[in-house]
PDB file of N, CA and C in Angstrom:
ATOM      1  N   UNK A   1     -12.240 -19.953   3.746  1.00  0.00           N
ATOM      2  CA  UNK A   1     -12.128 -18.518   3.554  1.00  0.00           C
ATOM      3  C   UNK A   1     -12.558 -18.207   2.123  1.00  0.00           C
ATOM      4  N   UNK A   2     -13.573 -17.073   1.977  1.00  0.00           N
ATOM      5  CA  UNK A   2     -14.279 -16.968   0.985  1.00  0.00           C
ATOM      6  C   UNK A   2     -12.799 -15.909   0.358  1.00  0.00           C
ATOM      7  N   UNK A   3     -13.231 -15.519  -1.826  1.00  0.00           N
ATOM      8  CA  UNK A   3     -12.234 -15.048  -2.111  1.00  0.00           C
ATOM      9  C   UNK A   3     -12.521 -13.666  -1.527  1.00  0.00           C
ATOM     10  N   UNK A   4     -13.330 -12.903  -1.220  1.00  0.00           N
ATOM     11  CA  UNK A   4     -13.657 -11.322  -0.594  1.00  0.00           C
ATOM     12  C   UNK A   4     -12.489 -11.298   0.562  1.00  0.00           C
ATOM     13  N   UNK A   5     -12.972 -12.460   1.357  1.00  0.00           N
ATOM     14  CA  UNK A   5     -12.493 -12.328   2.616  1.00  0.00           C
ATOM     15  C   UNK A   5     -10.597 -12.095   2.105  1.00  0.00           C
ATOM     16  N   UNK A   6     -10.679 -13.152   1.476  1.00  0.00           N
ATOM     17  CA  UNK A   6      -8.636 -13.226   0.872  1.00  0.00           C
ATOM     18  C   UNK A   6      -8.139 -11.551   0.604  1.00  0.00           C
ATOM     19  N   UNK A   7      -8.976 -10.838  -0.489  1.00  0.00           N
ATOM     20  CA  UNK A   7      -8.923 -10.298  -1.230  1.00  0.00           C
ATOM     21  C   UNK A   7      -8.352  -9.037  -0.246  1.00  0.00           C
ATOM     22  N   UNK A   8      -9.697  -8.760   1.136  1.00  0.00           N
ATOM     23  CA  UNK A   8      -9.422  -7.664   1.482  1.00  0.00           C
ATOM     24  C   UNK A   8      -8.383  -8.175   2.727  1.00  0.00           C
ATOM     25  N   UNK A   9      -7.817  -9.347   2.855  1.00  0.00           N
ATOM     26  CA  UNK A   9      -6.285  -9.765   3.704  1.00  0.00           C
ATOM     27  C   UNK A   9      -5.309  -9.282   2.937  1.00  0.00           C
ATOM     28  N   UNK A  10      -5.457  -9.415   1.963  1.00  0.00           N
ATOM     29  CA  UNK A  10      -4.641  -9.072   0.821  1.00  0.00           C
ATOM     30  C   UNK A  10      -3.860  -7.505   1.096  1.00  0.00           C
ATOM     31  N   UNK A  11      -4.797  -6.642   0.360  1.00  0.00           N
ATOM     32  CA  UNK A  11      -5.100  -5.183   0.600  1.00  0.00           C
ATOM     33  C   UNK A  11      -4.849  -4.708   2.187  1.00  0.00           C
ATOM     34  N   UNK A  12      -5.350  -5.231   3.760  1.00  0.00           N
ATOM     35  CA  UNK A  12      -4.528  -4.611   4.368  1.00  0.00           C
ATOM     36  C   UNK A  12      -3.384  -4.908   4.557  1.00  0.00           C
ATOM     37  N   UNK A  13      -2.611  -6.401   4.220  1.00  0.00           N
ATOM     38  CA  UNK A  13      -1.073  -6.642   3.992  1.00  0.00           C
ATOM     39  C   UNK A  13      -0.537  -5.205   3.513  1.00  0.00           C
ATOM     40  N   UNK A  14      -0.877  -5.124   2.138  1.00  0.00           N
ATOM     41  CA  UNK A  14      -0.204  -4.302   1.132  1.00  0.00           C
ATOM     42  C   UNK A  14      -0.443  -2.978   2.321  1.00  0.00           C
ATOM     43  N   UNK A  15      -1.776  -2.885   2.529  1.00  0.00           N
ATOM     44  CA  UNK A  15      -1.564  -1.083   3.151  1.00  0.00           C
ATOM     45  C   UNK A  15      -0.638  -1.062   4.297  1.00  0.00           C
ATOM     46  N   UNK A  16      -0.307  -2.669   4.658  1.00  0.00           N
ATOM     47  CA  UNK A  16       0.209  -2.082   6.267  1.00  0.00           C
ATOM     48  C   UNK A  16       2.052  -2.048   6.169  1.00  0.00           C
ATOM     49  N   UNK A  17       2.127  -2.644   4.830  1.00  0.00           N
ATOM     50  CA  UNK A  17       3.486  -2.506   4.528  1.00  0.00           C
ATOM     51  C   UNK A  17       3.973  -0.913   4.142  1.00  0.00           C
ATOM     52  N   UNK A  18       2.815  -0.482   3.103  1.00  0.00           N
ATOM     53  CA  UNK A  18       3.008   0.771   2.600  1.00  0.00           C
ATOM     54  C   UNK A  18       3.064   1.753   4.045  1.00  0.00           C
ATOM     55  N   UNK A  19       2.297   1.132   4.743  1.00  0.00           N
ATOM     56  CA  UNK A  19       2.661   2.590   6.133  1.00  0.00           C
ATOM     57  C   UNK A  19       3.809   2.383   7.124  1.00  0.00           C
ATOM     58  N   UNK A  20       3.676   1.162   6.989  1.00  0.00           N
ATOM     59  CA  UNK A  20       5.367   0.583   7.473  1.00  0.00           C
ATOM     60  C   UNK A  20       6.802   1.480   6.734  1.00  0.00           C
ATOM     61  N   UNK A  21       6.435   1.518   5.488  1.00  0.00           N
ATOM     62  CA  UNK A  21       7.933   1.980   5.069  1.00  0.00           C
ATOM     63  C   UNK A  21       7.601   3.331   5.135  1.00  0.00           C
ATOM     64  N   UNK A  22       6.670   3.867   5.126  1.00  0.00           N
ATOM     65  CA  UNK A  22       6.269   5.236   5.136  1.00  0.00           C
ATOM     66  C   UNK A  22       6.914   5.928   6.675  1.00  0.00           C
ATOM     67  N   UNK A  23       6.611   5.045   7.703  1.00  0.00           N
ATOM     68  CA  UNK A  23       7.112   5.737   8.914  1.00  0.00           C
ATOM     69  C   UNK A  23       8.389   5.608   8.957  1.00  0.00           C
ATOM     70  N   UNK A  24       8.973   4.191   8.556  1.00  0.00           N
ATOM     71  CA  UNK A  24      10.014   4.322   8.484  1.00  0.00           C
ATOM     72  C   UNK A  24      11.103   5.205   8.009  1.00  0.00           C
ATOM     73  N   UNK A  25      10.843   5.814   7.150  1.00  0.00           N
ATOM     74  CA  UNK A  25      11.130   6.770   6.378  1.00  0.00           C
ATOM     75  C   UNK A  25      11.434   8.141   7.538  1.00  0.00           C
ATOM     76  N   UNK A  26       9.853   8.307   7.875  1.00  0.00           N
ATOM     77  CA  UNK A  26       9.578   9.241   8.736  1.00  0.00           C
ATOM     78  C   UNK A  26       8.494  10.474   8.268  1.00  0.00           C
ATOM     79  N   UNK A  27       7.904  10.534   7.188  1.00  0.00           N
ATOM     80  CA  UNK A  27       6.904  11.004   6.820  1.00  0.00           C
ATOM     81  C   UNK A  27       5.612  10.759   7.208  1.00  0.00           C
ATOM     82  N   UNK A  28       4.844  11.975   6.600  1.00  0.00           N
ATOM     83  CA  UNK A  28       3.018  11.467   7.209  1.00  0.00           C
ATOM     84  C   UNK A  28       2.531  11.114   6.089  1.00  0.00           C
ATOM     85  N   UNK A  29       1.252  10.856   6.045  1.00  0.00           N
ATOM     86  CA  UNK A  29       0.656  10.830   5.274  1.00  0.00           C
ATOM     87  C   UNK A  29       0.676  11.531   3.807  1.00  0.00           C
ATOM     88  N   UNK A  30       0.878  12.976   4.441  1.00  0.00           N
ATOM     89  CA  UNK A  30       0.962  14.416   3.611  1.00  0.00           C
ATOM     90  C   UNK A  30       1.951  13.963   2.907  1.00  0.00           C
ATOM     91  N   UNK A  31       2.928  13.720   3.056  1.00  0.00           N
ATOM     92  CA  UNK A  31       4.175  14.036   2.620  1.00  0.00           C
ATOM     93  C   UNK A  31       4.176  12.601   1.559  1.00  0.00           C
ATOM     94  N   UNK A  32       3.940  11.687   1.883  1.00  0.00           N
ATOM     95  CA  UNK A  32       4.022  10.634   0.852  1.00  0.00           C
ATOM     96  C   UNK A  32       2.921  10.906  -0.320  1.00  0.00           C
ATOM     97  N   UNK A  33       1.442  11.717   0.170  1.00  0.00           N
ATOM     98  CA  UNK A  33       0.451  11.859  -0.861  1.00  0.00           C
ATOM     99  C   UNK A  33       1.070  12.778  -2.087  1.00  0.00           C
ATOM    100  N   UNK A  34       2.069  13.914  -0.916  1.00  0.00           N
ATOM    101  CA  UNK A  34       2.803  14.720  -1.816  1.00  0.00           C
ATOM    102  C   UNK A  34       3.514  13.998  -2.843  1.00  0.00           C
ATOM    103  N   UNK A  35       4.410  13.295  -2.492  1.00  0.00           N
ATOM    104  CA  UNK A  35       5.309  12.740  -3.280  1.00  0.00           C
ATOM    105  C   UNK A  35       5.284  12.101  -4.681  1.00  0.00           C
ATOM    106  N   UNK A  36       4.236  11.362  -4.291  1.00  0.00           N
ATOM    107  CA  UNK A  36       3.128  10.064  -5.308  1.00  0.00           C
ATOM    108  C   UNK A  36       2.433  10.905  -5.877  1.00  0.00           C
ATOM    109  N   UNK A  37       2.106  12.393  -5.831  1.00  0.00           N
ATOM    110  CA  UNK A  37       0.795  12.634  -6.351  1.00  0.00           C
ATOM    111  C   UNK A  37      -0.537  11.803  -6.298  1.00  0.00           C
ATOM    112  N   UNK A  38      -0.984  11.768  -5.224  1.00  0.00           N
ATOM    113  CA  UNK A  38      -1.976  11.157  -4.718  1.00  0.00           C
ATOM    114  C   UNK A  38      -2.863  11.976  -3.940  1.00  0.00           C
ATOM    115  N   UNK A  39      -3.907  11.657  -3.274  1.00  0.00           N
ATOM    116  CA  UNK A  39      -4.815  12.724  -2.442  1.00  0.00           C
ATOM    117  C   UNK A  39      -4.263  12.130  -1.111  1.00  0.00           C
ATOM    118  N   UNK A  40      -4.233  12.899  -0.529  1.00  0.00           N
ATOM    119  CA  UNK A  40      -3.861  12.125   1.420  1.00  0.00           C
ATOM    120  C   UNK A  40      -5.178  11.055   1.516  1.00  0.00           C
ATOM    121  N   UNK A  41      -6.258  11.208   1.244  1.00  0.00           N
ATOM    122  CA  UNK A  41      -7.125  11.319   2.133  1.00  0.00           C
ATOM    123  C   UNK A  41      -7.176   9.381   0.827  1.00  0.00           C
ATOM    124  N   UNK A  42      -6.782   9.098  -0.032  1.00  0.00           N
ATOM    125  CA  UNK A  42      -6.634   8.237  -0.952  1.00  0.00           C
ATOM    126  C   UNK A  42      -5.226   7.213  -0.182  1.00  0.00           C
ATOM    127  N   UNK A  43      -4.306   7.902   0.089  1.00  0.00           N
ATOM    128  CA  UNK A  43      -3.061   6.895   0.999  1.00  0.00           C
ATOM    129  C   UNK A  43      -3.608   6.378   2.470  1.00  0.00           C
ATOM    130  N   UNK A  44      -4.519   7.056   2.771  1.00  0.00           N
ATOM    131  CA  UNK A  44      -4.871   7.010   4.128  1.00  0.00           C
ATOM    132  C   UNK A  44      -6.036   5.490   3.922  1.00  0.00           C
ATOM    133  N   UNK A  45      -6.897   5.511   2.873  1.00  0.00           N
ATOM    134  CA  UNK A  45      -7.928   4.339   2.636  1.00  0.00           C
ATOM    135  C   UNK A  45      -6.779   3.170   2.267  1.00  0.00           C
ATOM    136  N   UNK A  46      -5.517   3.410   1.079  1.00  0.00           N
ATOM    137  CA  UNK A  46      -4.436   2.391   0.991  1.00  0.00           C
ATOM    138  C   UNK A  46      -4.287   1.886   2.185  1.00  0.00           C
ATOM    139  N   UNK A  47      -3.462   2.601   3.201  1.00  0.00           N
ATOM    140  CA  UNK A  47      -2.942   2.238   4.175  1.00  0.00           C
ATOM    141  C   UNK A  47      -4.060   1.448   5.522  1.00  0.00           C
ATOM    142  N   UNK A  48      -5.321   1.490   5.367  1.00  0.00           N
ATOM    143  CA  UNK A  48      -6.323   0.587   6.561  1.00  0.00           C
ATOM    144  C   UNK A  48      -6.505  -0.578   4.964  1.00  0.00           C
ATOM    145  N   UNK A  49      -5.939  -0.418   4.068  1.00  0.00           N
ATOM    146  CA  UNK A  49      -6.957  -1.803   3.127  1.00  0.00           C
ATOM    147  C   UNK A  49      -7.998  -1.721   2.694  1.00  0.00           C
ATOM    148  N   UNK A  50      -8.788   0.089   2.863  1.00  0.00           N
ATOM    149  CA  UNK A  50     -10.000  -0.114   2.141  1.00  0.00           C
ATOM    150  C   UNK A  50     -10.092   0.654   0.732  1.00  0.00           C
ATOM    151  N   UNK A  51      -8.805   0.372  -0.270  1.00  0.00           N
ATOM    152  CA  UNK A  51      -8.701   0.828  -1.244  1.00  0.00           C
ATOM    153  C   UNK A  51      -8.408  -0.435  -2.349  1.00  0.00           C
ATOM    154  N   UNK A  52      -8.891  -1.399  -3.503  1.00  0.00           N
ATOM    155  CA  UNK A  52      -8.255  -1.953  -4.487  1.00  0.00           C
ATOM    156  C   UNK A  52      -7.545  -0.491  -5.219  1.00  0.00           C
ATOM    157  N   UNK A  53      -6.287  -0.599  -4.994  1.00  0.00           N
ATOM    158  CA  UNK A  53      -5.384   0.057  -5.689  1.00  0.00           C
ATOM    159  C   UNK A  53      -4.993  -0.383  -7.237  1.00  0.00           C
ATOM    160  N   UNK A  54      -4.910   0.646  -8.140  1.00  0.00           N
ATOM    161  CA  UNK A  54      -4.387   0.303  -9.462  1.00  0.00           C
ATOM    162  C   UNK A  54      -3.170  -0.325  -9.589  1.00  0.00           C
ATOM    163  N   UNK A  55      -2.347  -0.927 -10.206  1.00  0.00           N
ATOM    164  CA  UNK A  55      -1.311  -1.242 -10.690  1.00  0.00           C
ATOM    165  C   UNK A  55      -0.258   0.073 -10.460  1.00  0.00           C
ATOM    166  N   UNK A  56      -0.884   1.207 -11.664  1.00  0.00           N
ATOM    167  CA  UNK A  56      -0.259   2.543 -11.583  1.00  0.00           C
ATOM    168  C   UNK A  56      -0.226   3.112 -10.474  1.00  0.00           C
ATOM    169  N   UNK A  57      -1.543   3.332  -9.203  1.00  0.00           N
ATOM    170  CA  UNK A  57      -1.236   3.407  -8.036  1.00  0.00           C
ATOM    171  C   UNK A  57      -0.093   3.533  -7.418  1.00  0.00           C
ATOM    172  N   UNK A  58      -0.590   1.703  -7.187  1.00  0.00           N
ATOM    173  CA  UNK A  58       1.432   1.558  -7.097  1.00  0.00           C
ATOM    174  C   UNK A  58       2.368   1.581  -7.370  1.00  0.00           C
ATOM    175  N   UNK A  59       2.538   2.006  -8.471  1.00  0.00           N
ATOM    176  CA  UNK A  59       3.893   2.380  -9.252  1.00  0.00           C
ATOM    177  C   UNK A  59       4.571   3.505  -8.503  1.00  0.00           C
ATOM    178  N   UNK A  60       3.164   4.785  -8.515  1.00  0.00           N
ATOM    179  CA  UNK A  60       3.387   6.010  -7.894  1.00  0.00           C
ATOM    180  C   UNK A  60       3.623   5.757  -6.571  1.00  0.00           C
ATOM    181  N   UNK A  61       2.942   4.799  -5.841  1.00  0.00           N
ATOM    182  CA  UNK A  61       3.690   4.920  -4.342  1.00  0.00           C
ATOM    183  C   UNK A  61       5.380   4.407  -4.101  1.00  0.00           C
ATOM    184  N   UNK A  62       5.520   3.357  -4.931  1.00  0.00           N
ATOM    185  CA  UNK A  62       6.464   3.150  -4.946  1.00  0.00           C
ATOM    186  C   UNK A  62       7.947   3.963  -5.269  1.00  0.00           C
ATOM    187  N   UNK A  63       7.244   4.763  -6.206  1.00  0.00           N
ATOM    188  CA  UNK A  63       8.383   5.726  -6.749  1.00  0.00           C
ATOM    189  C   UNK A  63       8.797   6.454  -5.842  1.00  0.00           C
ATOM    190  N   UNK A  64       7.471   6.940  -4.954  1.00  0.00           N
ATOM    191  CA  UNK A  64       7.767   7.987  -3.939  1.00  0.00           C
ATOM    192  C   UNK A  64       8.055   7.041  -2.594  1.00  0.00           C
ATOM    193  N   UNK A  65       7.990   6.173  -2.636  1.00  0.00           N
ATOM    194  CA  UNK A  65       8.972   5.329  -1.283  1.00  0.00           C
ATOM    195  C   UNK A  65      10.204   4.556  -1.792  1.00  0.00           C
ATOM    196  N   UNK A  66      10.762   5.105  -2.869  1.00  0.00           N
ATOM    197  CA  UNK A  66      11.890   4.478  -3.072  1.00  0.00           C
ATOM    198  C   UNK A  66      11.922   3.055  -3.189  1.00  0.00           C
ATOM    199  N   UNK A  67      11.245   2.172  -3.705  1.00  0.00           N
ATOM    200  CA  UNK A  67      11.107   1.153  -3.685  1.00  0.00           C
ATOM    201  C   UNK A  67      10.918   0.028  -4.684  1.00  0.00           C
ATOM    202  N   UNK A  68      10.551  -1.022  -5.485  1.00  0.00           N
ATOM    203  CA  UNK A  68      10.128  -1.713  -6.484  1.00  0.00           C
ATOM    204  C   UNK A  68       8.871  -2.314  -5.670  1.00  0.00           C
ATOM    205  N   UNK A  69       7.685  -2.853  -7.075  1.00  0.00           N
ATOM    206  CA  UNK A  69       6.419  -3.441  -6.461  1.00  0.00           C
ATOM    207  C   UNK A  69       6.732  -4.713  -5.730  1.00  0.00           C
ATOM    208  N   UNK A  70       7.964  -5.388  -5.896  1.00  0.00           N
ATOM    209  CA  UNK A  70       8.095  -6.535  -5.549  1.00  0.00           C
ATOM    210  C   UNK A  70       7.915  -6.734  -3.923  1.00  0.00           C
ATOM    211  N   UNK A  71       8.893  -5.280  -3.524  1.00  0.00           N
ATOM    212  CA  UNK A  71       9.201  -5.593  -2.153  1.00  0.00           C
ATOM    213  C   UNK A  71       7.925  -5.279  -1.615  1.00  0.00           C
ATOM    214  N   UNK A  72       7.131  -4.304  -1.666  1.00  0.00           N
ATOM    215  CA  UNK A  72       6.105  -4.188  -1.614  1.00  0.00           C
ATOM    216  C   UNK A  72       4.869  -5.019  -1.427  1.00  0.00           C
ATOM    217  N   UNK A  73       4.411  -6.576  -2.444  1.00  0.00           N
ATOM    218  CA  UNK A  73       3.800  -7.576  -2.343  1.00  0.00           C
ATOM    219  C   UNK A  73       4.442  -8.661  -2.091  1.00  0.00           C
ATOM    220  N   UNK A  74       5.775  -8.770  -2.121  1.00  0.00           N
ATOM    221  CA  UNK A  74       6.212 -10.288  -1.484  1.00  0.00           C
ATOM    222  C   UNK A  74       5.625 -10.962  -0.759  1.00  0.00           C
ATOM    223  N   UNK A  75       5.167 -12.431  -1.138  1.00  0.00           N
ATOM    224  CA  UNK A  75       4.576 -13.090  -0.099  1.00  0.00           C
ATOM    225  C   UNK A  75       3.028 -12.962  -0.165  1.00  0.00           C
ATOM    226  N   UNK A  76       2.552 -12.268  -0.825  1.00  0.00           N
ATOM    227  CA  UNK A  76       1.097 -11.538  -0.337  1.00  0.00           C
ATOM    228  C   UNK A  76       0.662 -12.061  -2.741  1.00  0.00           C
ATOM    229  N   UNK A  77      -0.196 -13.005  -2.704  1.00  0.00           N
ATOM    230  CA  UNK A  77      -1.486 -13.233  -1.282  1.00  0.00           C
ATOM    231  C   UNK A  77      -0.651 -15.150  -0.563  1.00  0.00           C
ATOM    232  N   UNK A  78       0.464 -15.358  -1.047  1.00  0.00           N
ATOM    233  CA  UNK A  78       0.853 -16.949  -0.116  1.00  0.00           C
ATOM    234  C   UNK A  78       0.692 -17.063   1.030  1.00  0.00           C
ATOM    235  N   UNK A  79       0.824 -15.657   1.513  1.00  0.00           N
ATOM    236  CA  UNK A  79       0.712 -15.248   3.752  1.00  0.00           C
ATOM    237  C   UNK A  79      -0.202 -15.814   3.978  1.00  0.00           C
ATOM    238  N   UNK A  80      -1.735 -16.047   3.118  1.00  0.00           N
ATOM    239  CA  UNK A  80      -2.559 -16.130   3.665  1.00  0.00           C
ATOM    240  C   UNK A  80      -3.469 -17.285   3.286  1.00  0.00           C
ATOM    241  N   UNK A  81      -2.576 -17.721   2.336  1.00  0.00           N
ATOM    242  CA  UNK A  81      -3.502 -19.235   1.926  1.00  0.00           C
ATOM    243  C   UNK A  81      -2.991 -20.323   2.789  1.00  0.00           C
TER     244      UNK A  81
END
């Protein structure tokens, strides 16, 4: 497995967690872009993996899902080596 290939396993981990806690929650899209100050249409590329997200990014999603970065990347990228 080339590092691209890792990279973007990586990234949809992370997005599919971020939409994981997002529903969980019970919000859309809207409502978390709201939250984070983010564009919807920017959580929506997070959430399929076709975004390298900033650090700060995630800070902001996190803030607005109640959360720390940890829980967020646990495991990720070990899942996949």
């Amino acid at each position: 497995m080339n590092s691209r290939t890792v990279n973007t396993e990586h990234l949809k981990a992370l997005g599919q967690r971020i939409r994981d806690l997002r529903k969980n929650i019970g919000w859309t899209q809207e409502e978390l872009a709201e939250r984070a100050g983010i564009d919807r249409s920017y959580i929506g590329g997070v959430e399929r993996g076709e975004r390298n997200l900033t650090f700060l990014v995630l800070c902001q999603i996190c803030q607005a899902l109640n959360c720390d970065v940890a829980t967020l990347t646990q495991n990720i990228p070990k899942e996949y080596i």
